[in-house]
N, C-alpha and C. Protein backbone atom coordinates (compact mmCIF):
# COMPACT_ATOMS: atom_id res chain seq x y z
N UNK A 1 95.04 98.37 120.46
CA UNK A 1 96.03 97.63 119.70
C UNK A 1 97.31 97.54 120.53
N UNK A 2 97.83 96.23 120.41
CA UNK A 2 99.42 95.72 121.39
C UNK A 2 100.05 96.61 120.47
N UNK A 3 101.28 97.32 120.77
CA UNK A 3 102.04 97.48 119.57
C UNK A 3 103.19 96.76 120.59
N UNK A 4 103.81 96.38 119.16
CA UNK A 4 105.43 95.05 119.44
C UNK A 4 106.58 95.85 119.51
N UNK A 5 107.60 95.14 119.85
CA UNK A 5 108.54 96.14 119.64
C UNK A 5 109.45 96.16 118.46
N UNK A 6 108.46 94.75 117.99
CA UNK A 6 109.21 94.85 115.84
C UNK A 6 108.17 96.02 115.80
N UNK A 7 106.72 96.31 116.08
CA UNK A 7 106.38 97.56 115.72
C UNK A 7 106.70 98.73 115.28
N UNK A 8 107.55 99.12 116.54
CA UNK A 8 108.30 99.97 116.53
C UNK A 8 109.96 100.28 115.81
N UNK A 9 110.53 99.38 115.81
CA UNK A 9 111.36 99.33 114.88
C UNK A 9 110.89 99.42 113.84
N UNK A 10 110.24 98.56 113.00
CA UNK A 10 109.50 99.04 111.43
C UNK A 10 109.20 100.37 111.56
N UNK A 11 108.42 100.77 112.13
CA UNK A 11 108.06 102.37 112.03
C UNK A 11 109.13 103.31 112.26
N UNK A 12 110.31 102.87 113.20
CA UNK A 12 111.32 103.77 112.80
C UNK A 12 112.58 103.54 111.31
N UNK A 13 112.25 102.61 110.84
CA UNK A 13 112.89 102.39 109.58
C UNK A 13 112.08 102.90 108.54
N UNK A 14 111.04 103.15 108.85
CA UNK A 14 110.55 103.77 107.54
C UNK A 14 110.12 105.20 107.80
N UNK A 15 110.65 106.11 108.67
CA UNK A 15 110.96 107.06 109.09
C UNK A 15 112.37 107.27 108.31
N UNK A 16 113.25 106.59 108.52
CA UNK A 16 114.44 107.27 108.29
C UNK A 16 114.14 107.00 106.92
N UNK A 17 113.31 105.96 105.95
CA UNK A 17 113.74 105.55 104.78
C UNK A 17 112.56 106.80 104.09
N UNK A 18 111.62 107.16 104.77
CA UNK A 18 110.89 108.72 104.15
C UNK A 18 111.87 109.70 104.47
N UNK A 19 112.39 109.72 105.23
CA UNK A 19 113.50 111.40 105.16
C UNK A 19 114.49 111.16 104.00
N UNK A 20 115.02 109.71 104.26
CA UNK A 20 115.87 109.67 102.55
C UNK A 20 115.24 110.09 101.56
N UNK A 21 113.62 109.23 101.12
CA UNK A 21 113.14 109.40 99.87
C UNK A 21 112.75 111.19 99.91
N UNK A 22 112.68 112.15 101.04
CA UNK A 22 112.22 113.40 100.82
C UNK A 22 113.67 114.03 100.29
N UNK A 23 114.86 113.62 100.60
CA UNK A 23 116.24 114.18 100.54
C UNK A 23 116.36 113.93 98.89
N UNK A 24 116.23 113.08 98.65
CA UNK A 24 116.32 112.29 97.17
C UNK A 24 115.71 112.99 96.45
N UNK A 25 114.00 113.43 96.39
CA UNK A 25 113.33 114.05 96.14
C UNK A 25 113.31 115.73 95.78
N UNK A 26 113.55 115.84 97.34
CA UNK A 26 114.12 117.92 97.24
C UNK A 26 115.42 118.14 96.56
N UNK A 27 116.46 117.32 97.32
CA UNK A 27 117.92 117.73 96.78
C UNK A 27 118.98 116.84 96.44
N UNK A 28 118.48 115.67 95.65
CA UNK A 28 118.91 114.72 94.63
C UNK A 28 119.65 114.58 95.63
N UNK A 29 119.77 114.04 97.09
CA UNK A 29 120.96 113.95 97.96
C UNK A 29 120.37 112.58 98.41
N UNK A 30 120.91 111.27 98.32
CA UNK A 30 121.06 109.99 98.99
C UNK A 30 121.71 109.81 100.32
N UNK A 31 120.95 109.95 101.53
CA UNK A 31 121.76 110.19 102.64
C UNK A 31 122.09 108.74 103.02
N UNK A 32 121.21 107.74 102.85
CA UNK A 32 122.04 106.30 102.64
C UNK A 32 123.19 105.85 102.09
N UNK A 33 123.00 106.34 100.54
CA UNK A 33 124.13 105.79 99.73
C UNK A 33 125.81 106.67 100.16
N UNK A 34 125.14 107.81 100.92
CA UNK A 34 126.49 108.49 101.19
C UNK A 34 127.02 108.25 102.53
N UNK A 35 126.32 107.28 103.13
CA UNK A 35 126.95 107.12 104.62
C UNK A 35 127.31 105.62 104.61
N UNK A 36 126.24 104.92 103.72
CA UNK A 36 126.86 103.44 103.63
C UNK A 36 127.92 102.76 102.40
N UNK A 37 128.35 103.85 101.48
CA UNK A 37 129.23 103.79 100.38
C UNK A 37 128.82 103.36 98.82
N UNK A 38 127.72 104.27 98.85
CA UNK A 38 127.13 104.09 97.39
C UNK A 38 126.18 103.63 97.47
N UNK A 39 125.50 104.21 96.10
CA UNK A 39 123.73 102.67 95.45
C UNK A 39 124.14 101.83 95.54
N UNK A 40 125.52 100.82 95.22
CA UNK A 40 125.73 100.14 94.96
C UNK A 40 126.81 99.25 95.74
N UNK A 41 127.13 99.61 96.95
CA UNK A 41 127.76 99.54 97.63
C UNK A 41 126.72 97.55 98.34
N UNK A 42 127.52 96.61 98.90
CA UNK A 42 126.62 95.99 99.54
C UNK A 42 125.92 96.29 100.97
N UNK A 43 126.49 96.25 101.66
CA UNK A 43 125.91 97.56 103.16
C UNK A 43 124.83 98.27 102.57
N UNK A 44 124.67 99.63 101.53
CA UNK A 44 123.71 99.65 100.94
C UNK A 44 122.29 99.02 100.96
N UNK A 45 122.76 98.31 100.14
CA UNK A 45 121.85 97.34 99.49
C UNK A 45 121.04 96.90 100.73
N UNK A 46 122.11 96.13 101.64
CA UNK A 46 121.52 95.54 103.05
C UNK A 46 120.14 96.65 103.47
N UNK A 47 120.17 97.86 103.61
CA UNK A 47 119.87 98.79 104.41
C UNK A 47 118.66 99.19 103.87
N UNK A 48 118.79 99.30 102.68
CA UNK A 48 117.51 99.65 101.36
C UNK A 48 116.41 98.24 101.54
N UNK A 49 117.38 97.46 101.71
CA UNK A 49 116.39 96.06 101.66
C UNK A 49 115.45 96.35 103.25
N UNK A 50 116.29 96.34 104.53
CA UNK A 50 115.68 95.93 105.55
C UNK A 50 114.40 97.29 105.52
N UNK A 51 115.04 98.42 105.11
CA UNK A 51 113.51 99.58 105.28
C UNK A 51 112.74 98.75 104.04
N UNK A 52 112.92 97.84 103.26
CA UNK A 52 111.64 97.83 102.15
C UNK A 52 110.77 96.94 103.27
N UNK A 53 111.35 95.76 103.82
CA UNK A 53 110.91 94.51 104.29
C UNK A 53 110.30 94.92 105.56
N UNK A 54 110.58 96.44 106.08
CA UNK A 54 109.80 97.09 107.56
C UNK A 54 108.99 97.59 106.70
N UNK A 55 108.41 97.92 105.60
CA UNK A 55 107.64 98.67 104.44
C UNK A 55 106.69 97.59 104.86
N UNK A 56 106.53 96.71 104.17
CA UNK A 56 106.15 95.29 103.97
C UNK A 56 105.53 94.77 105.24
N UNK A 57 106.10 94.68 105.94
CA UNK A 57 105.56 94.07 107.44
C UNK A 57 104.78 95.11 108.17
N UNK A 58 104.82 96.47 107.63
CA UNK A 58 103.80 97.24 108.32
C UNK A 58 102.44 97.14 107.58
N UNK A 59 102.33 97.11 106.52
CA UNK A 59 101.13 96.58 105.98
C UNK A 59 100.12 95.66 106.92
N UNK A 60 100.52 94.72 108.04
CA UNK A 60 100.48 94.42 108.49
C UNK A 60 99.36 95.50 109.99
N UNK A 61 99.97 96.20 109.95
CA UNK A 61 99.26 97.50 110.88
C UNK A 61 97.67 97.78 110.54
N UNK A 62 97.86 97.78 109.22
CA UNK A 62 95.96 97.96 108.58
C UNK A 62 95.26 96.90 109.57
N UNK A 63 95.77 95.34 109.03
CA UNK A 63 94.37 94.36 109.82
C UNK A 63 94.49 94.87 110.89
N UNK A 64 95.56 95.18 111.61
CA UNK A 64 95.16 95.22 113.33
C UNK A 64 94.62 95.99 113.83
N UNK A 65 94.56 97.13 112.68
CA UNK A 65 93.64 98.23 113.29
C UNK A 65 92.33 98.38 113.20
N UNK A 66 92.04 97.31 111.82
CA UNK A 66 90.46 97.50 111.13
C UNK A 66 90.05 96.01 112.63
N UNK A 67 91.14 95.56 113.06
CA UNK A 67 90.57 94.46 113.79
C UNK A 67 90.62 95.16 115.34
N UNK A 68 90.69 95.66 115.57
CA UNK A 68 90.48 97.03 116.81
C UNK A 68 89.24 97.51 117.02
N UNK A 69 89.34 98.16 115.62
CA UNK A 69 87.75 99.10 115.63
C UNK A 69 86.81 97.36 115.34
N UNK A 70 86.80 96.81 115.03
CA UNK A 70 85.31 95.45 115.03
C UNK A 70 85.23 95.40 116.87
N UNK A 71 86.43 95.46 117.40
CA UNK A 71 86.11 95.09 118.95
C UNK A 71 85.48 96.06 119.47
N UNK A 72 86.40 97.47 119.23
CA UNK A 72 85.56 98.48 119.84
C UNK A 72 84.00 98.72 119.40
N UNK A 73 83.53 98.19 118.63
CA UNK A 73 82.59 98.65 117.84
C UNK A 73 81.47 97.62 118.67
N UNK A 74 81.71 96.31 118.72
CA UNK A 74 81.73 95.37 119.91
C UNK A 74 81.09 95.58 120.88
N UNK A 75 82.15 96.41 121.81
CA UNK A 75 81.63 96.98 123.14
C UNK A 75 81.05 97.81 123.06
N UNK A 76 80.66 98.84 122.38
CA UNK A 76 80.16 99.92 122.43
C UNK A 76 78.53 99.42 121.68
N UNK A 77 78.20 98.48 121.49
CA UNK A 77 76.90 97.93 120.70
C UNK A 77 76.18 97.66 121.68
């Protein structure tokens, strides 16, 4: 599998956006909302959105991988 280098960005946005949701989780602590100025803040908002939409576009990762293994599976036949 190519990986892109939107690849990689998505996967590091949803890195930081799982350490939030574990912070949120363990110790009711929003490390977003407290560095970008609230839930409700717009910056916020921006930030929450772009990790949903790297959420979203990694989905994307499944076909390429189930479409990997058909090739390898391919050569190895």
């Amino acid at each position: 599998m190519r990986v892109r280098t939107l690849d990689w960005i998505a996967l590091t946005l949803i890195v930081i956006g799982s350490i939030n949701w574990g912070l949120v989780g363990f110790f009711q602590f929003d490390l977003i909302a407290t560095l970008f100025g609230g839930m409700q803040g717009w910056f916020s908002r921006i930030i929450y959105a772009i990790i949903g939409i790297s959420g979203l576009y990694s989905l994307s990762l499944y076909g390429r991988i189930s479409d990997d293994d058909k090739v390898k599976d391919m050569k190895i036949s």
